[in-house]
PDB file of N, CA and C in Angstrom:
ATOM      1  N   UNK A   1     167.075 196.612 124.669  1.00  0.00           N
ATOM      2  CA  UNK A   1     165.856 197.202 124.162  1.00  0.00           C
ATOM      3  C   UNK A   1     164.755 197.032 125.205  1.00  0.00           C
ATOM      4  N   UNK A   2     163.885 198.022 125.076  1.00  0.00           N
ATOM      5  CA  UNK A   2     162.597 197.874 126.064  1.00  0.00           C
ATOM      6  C   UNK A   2     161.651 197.574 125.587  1.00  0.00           C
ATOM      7  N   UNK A   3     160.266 197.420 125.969  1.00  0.00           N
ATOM      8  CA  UNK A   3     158.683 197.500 125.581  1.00  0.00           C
ATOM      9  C   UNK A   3     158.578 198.921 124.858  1.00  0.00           C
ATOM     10  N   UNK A   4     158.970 200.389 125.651  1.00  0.00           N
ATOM     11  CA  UNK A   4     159.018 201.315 124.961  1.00  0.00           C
ATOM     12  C   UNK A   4     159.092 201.270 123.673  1.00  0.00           C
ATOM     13  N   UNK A   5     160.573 200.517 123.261  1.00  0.00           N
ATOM     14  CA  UNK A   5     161.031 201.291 122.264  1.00  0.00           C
ATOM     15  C   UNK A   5     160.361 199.959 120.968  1.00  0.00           C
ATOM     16  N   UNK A   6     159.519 199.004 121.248  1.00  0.00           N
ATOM     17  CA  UNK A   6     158.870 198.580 120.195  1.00  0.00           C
ATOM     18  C   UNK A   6     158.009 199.440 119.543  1.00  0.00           C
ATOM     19  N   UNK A   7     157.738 199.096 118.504  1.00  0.00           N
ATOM     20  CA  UNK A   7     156.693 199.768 117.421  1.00  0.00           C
ATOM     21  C   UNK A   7     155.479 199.042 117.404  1.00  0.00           C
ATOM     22  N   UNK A   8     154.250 198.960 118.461  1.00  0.00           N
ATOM     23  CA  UNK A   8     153.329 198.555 118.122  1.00  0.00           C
ATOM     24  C   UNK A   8     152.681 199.393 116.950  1.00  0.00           C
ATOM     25  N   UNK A   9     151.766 198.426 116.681  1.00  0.00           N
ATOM     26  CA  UNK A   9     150.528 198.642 115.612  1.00  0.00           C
ATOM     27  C   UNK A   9     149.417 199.913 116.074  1.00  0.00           C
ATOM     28  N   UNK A  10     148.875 200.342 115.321  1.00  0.00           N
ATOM     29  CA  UNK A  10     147.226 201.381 115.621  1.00  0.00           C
ATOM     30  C   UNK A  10     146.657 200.868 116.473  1.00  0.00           C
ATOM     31  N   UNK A  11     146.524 199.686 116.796  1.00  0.00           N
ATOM     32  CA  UNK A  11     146.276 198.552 117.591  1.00  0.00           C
ATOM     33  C   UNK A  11     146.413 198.629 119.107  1.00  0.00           C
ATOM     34  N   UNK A  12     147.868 198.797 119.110  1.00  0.00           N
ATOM     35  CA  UNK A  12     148.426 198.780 120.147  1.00  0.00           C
ATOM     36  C   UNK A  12     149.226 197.064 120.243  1.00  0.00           C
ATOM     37  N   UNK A  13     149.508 196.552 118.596  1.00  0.00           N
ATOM     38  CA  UNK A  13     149.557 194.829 119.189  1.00  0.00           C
ATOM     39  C   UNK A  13     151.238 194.993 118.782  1.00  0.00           C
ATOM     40  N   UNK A  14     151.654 194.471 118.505  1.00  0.00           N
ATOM     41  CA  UNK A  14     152.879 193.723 117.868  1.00  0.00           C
ATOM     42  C   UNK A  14     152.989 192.232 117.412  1.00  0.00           C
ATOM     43  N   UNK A  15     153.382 191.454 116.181  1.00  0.00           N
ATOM     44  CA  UNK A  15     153.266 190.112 116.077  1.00  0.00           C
ATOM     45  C   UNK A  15     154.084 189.421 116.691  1.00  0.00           C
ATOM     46  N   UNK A  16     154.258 188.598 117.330  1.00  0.00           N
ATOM     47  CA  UNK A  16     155.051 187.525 118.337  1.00  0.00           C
ATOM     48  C   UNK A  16     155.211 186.014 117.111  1.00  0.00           C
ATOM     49  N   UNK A  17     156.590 186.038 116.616  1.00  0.00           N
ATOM     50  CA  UNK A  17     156.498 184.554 116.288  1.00  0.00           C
ATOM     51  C   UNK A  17     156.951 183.794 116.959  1.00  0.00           C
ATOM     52  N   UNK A  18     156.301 182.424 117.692  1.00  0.00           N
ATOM     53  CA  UNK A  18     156.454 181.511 118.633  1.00  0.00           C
ATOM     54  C   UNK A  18     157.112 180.621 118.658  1.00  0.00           C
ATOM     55  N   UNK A  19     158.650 179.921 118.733  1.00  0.00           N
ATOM     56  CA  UNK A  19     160.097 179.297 118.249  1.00  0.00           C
ATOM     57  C   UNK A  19     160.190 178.337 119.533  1.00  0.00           C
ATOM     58  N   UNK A  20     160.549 176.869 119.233  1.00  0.00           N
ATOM     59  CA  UNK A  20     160.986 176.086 120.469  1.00  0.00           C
ATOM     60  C   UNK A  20     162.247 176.637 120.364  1.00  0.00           C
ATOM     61  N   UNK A  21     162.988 176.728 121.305  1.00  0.00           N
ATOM     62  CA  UNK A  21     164.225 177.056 121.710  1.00  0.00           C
ATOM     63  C   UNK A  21     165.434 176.365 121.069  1.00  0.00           C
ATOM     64  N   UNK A  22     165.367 174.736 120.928  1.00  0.00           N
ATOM     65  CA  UNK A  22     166.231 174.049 120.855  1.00  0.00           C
ATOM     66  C   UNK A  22     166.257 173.779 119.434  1.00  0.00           C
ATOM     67  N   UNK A  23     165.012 173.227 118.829  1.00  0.00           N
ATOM     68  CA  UNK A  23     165.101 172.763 117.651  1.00  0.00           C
ATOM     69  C   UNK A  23     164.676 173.604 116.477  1.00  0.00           C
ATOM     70  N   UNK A  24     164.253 175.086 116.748  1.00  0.00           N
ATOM     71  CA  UNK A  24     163.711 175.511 116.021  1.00  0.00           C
ATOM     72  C   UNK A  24     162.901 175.777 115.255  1.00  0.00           C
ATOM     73  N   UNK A  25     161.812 174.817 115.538  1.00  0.00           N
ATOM     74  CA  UNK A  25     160.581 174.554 115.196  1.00  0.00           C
ATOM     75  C   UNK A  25     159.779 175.984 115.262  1.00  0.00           C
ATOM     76  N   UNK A  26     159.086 176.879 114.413  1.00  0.00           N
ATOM     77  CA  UNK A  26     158.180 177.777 114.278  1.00  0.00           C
ATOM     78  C   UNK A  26     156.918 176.922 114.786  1.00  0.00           C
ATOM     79  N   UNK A  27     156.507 177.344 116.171  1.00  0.00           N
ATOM     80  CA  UNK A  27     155.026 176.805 116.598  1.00  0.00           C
ATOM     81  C   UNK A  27     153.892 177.717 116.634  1.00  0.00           C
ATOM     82  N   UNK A  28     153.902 178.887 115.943  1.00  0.00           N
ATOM     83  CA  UNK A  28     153.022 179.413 116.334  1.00  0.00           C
ATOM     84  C   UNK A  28     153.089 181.232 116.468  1.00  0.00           C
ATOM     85  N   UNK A  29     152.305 182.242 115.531  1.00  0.00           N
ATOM     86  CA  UNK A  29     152.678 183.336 115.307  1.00  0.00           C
ATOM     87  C   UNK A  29     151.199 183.944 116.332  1.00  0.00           C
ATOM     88  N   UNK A  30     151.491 184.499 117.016  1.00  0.00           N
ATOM     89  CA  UNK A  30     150.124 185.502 117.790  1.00  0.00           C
ATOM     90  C   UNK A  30     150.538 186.737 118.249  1.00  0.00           C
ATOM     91  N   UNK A  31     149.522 187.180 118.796  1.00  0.00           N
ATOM     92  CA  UNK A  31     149.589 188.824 118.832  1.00  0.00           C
ATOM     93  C   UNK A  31     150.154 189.016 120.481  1.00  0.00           C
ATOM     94  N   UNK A  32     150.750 190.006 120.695  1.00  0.00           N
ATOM     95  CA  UNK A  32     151.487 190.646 122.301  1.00  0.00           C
ATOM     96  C   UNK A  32     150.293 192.650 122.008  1.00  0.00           C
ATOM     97  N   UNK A  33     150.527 192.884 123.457  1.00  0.00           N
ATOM     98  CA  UNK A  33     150.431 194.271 123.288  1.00  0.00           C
ATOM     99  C   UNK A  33     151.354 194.167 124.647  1.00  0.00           C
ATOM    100  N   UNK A  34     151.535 195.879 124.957  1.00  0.00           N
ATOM    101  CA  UNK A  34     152.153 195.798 126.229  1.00  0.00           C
ATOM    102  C   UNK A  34     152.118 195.112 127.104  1.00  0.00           C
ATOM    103  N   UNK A  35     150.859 195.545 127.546  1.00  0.00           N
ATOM    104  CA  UNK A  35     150.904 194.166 128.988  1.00  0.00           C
ATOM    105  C   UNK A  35     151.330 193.078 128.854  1.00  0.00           C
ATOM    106  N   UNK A  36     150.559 191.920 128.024  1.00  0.00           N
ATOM    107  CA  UNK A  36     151.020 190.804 127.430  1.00  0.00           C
ATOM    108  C   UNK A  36     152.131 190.643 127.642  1.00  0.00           C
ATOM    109  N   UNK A  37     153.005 191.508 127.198  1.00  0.00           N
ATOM    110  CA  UNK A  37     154.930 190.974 126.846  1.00  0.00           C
ATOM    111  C   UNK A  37     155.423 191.636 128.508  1.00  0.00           C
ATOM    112  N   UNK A  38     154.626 192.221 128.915  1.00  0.00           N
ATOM    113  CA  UNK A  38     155.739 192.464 130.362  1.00  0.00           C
ATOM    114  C   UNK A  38     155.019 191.399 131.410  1.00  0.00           C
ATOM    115  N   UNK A  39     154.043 190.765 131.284  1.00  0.00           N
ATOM    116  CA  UNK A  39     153.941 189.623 132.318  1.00  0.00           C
ATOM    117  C   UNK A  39     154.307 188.662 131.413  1.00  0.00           C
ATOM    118  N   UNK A  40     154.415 188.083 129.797  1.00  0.00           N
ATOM    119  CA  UNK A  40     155.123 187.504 129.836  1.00  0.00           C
ATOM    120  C   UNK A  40     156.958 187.495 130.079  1.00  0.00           C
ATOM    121  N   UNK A  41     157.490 188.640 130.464  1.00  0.00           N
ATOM    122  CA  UNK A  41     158.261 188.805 130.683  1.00  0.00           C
ATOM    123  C   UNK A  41     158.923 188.936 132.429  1.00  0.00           C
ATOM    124  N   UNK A  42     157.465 188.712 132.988  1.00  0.00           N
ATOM    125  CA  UNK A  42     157.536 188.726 134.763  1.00  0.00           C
ATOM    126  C   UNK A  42     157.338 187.673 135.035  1.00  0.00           C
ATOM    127  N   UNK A  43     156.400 187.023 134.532  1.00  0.00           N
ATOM    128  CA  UNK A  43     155.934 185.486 134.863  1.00  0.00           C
ATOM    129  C   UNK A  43     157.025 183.612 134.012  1.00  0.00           C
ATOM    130  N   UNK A  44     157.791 184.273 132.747  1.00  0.00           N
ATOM    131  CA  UNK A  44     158.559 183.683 132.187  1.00  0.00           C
ATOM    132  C   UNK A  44     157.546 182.652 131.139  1.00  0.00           C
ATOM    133  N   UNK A  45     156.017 182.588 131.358  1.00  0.00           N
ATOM    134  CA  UNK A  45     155.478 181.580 129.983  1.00  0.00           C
ATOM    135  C   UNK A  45     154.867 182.881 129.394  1.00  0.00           C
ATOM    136  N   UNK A  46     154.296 182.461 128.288  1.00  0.00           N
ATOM    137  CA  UNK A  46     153.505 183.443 126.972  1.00  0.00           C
ATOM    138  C   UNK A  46     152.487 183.944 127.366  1.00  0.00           C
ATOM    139  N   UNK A  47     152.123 185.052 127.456  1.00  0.00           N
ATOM    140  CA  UNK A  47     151.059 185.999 127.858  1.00  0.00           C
ATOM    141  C   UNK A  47     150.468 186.486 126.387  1.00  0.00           C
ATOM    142  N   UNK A  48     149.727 186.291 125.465  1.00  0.00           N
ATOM    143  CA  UNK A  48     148.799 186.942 124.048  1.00  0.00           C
ATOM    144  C   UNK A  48     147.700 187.892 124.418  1.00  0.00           C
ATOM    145  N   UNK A  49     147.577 188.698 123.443  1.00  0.00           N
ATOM    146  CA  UNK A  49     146.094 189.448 123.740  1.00  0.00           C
ATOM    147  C   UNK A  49     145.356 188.640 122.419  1.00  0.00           C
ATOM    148  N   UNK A  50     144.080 188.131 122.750  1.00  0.00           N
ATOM    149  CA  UNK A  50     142.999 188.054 122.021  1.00  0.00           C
ATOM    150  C   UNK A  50     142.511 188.407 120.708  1.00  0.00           C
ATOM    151  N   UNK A  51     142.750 188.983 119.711  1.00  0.00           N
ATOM    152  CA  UNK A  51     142.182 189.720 119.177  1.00  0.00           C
ATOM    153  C   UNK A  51     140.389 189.089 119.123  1.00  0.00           C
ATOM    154  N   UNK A  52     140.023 188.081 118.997  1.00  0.00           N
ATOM    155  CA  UNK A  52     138.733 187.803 118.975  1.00  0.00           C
ATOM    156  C   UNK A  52     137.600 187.575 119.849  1.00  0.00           C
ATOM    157  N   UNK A  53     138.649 187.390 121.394  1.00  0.00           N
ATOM    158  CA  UNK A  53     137.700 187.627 122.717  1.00  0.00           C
ATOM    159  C   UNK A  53     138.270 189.258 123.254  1.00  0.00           C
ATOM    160  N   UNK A  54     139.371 190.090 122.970  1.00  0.00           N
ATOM    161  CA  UNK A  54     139.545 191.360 122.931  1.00  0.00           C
ATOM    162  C   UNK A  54     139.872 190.820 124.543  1.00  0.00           C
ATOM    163  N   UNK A  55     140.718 189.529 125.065  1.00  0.00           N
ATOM    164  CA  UNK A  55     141.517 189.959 126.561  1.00  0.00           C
ATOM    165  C   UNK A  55     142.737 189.097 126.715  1.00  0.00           C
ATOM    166  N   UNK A  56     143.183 188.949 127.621  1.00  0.00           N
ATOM    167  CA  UNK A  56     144.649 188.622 127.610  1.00  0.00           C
ATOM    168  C   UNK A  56     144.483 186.824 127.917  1.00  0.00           C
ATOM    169  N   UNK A  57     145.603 186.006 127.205  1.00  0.00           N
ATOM    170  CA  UNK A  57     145.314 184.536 127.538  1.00  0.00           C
ATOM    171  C   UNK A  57     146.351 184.221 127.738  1.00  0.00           C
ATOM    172  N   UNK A  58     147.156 182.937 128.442  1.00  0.00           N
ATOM    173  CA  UNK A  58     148.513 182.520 128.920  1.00  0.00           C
ATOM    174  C   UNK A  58     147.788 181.438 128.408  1.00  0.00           C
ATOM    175  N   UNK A  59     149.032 181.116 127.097  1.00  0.00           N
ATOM    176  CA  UNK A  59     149.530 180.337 126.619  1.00  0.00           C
ATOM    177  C   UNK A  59     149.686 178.944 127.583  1.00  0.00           C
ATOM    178  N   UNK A  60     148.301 178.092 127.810  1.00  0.00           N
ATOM    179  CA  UNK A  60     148.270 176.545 127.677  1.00  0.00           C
ATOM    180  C   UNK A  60     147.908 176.388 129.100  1.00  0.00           C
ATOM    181  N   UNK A  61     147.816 177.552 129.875  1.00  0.00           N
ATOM    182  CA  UNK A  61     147.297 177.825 131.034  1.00  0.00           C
ATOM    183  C   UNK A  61     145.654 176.496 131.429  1.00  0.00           C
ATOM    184  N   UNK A  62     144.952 176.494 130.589  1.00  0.00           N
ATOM    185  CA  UNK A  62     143.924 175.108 130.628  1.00  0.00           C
ATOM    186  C   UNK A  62     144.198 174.119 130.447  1.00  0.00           C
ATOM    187  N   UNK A  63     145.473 174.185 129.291  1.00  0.00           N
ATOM    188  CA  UNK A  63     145.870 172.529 129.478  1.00  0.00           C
ATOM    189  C   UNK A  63     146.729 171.982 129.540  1.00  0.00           C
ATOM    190  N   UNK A  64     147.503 172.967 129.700  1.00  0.00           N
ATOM    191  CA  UNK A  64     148.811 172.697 130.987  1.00  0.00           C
ATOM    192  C   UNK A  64     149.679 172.361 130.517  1.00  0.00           C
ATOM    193  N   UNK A  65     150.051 172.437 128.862  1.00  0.00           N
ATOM    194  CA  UNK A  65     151.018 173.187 127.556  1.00  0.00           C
ATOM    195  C   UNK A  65     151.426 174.184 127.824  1.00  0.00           C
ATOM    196  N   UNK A  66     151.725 174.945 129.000  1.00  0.00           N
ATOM    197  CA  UNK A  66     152.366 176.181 129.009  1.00  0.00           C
ATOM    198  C   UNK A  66     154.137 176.408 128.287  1.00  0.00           C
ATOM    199  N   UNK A  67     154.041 177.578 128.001  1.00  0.00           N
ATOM    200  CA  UNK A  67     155.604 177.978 126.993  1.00  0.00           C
ATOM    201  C   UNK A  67     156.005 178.664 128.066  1.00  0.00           C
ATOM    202  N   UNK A  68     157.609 178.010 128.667  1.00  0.00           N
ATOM    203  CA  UNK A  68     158.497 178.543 129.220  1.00  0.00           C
ATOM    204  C   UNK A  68     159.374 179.429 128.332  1.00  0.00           C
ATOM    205  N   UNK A  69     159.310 180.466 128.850  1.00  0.00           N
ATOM    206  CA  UNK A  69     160.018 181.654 127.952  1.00  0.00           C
ATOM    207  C   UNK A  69     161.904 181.247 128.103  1.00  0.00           C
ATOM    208  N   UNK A  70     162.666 181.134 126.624  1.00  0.00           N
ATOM    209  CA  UNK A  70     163.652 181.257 127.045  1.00  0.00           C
ATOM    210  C   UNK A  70     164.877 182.475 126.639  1.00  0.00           C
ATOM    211  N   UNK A  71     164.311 182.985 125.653  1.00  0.00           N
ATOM    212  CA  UNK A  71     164.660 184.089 125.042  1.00  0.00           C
ATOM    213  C   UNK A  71     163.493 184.846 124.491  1.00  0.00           C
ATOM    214  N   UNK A  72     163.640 186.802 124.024  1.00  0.00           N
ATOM    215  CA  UNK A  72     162.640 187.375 123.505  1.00  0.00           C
ATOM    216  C   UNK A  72     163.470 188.283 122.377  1.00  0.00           C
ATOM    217  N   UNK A  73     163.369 188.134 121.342  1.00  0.00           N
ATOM    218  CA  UNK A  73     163.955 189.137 119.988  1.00  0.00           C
ATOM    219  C   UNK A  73     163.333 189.841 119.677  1.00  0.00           C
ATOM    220  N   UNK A  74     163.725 191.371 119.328  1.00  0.00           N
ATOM    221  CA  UNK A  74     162.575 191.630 118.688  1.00  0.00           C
ATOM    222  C   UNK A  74     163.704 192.159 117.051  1.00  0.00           C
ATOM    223  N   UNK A  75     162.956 192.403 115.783  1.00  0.00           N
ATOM    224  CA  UNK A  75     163.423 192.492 114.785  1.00  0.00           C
ATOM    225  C   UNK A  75     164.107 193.567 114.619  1.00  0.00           C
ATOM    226  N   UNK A  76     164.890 194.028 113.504  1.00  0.00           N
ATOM    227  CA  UNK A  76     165.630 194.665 113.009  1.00  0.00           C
ATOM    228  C   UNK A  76     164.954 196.712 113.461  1.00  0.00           C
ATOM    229  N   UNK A  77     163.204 195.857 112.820  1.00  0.00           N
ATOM    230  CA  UNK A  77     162.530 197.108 112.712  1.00  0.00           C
ATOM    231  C   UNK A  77     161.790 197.499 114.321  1.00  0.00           C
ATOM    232  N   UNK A  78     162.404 196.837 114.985  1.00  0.00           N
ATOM    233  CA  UNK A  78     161.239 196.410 116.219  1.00  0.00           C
ATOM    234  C   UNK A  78     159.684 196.853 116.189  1.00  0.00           C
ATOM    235  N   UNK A  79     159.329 195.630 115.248  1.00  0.00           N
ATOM    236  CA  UNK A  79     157.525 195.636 114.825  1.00  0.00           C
ATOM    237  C   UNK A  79     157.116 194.183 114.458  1.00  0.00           C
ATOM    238  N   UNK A  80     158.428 193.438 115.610  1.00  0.00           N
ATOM    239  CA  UNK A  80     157.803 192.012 115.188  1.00  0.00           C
ATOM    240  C   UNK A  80     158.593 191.281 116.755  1.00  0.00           C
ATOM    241  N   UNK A  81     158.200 190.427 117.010  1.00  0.00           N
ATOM    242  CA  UNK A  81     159.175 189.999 118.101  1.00  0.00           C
ATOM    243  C   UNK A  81     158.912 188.368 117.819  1.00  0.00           C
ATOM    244  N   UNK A  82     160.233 187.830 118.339  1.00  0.00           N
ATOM    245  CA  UNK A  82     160.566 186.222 118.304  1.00  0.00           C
ATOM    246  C   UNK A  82     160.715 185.418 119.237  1.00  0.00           C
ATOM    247  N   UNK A  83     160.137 185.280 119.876  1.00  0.00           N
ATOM    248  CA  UNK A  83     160.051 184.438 121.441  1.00  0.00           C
ATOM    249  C   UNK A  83     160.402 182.838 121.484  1.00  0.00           C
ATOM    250  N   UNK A  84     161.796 182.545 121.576  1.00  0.00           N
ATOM    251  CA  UNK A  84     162.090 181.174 122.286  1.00  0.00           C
ATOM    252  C   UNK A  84     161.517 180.715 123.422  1.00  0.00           C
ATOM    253  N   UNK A  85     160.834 179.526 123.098  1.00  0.00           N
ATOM    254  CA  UNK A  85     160.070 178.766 124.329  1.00  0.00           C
ATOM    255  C   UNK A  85     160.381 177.549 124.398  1.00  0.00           C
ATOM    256  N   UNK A  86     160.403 176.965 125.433  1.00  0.00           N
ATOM    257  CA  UNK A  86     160.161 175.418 125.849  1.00  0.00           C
ATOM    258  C   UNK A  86     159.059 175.047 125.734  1.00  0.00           C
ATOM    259  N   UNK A  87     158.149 174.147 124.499  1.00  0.00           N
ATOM    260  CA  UNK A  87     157.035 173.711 124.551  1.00  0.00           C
ATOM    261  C   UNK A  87     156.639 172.656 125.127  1.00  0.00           C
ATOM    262  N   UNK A  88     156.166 172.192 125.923  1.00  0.00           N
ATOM    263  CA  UNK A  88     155.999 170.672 126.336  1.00  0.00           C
ATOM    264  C   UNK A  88     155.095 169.787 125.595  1.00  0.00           C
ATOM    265  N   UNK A  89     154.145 170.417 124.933  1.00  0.00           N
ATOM    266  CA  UNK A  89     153.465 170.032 124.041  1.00  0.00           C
ATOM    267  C   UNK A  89     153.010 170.756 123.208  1.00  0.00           C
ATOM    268  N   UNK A  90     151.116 170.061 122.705  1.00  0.00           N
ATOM    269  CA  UNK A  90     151.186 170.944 121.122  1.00  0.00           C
ATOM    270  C   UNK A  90     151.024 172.424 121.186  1.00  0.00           C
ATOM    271  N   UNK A  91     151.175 173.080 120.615  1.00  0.00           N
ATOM    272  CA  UNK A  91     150.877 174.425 120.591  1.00  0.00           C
ATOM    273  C   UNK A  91     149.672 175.408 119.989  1.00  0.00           C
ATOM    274  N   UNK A  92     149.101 174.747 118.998  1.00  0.00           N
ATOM    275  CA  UNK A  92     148.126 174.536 118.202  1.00  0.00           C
ATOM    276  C   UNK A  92     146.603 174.012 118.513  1.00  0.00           C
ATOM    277  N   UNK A  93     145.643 175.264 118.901  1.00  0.00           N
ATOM    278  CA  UNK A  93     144.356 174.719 118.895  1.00  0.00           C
ATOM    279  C   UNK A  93     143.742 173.278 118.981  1.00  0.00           C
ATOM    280  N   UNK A  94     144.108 173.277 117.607  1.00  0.00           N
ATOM    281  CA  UNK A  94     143.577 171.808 116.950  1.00  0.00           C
ATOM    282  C   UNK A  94     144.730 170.815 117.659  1.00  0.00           C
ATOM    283  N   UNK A  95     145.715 171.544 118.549  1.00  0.00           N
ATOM    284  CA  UNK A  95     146.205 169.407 118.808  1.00  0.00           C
ATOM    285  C   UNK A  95     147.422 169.120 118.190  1.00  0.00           C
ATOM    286  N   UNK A  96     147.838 170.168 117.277  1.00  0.00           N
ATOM    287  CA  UNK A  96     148.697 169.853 116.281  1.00  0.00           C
ATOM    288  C   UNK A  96     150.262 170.131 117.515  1.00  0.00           C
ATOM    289  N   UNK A  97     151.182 169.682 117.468  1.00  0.00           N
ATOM    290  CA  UNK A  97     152.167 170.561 117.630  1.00  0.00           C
ATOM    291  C   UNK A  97     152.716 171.676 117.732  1.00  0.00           C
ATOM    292  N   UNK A  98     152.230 172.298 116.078  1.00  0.00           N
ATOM    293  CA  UNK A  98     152.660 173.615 115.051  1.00  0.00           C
ATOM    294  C   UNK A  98     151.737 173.400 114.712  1.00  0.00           C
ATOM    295  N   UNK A  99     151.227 175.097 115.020  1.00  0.00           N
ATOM    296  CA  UNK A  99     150.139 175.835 113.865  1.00  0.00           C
ATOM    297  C   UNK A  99     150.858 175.427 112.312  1.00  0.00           C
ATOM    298  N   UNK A 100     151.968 175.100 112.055  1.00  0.00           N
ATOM    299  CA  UNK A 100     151.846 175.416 110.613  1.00  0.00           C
ATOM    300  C   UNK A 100     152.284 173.927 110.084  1.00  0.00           C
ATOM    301  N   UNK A 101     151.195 173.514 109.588  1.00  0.00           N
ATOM    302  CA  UNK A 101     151.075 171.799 109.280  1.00  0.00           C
ATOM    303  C   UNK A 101     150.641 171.562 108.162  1.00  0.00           C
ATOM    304  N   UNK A 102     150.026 172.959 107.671  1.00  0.00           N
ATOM    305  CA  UNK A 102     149.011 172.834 105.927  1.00  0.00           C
ATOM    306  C   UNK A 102     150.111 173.175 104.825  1.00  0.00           C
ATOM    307  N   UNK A 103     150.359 172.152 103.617  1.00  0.00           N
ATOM    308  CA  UNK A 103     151.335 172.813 102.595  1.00  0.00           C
ATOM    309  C   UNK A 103     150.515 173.349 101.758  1.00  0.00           C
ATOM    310  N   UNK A 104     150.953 174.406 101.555  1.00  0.00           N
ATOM    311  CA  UNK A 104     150.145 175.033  99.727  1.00  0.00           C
ATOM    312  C   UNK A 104     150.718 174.428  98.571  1.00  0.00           C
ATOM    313  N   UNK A 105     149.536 174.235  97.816  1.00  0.00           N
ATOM    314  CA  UNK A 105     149.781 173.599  96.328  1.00  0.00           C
ATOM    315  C   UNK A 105     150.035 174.693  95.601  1.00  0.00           C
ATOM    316  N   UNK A 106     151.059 174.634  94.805  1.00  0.00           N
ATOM    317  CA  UNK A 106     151.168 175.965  93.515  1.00  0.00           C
ATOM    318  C   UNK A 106     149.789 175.593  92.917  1.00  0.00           C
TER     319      UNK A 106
END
């Protein structure tokens, strides 16, 4: 499969969910558009577009958490893609590991 033949959004984005390679850990769901996924796909760590500064950011590039790319999926419908990475650390803004650390209460 190519970049072509994904289904971005009106947007132009596609959702990227962010997977350590080994253990399977979900670290982290963000947005790709073209560019994004072909330098992350030239350069081998995570390339995102912004949606809230509207430009492109590499993944840990300031603090030196960068995601070594080790695989890229994209879904059934290709309108979602699954990116195996090597994390070295957290992945998460806040520090956390994993963005996803909050449980919901019924």
């Amino acid at each position: 499969m190519q970049v072509d033949d994904l289904k971005f959004d009106e947007r132009g984005l596609i959702p990227a969910v962010v997977q350590q390679y080994d253990t399977g850990e979900v670290l982290m769901v963000a947005w790709m558009n073209a560019e994004s996924l072909r330098l992350t796909q030239k350069t081998g760590t995570t390339w995102f577009w912004s949606r809230s500064r509207q430009e492109l950011w590499n993944k840990g590039a300031t603090s030196g958490n960068m995601q070594q790319v080790k695989e890229i999926y994209a879904d059934c419908d290709a309108d979602t893609l699954l990116v195996k990475v090597d994390s070295p650390g957290p992945a998460c803004h806040t520090g956390a590991r994993s963005c996803f650390f909050r449980t919901l209460s019924n």
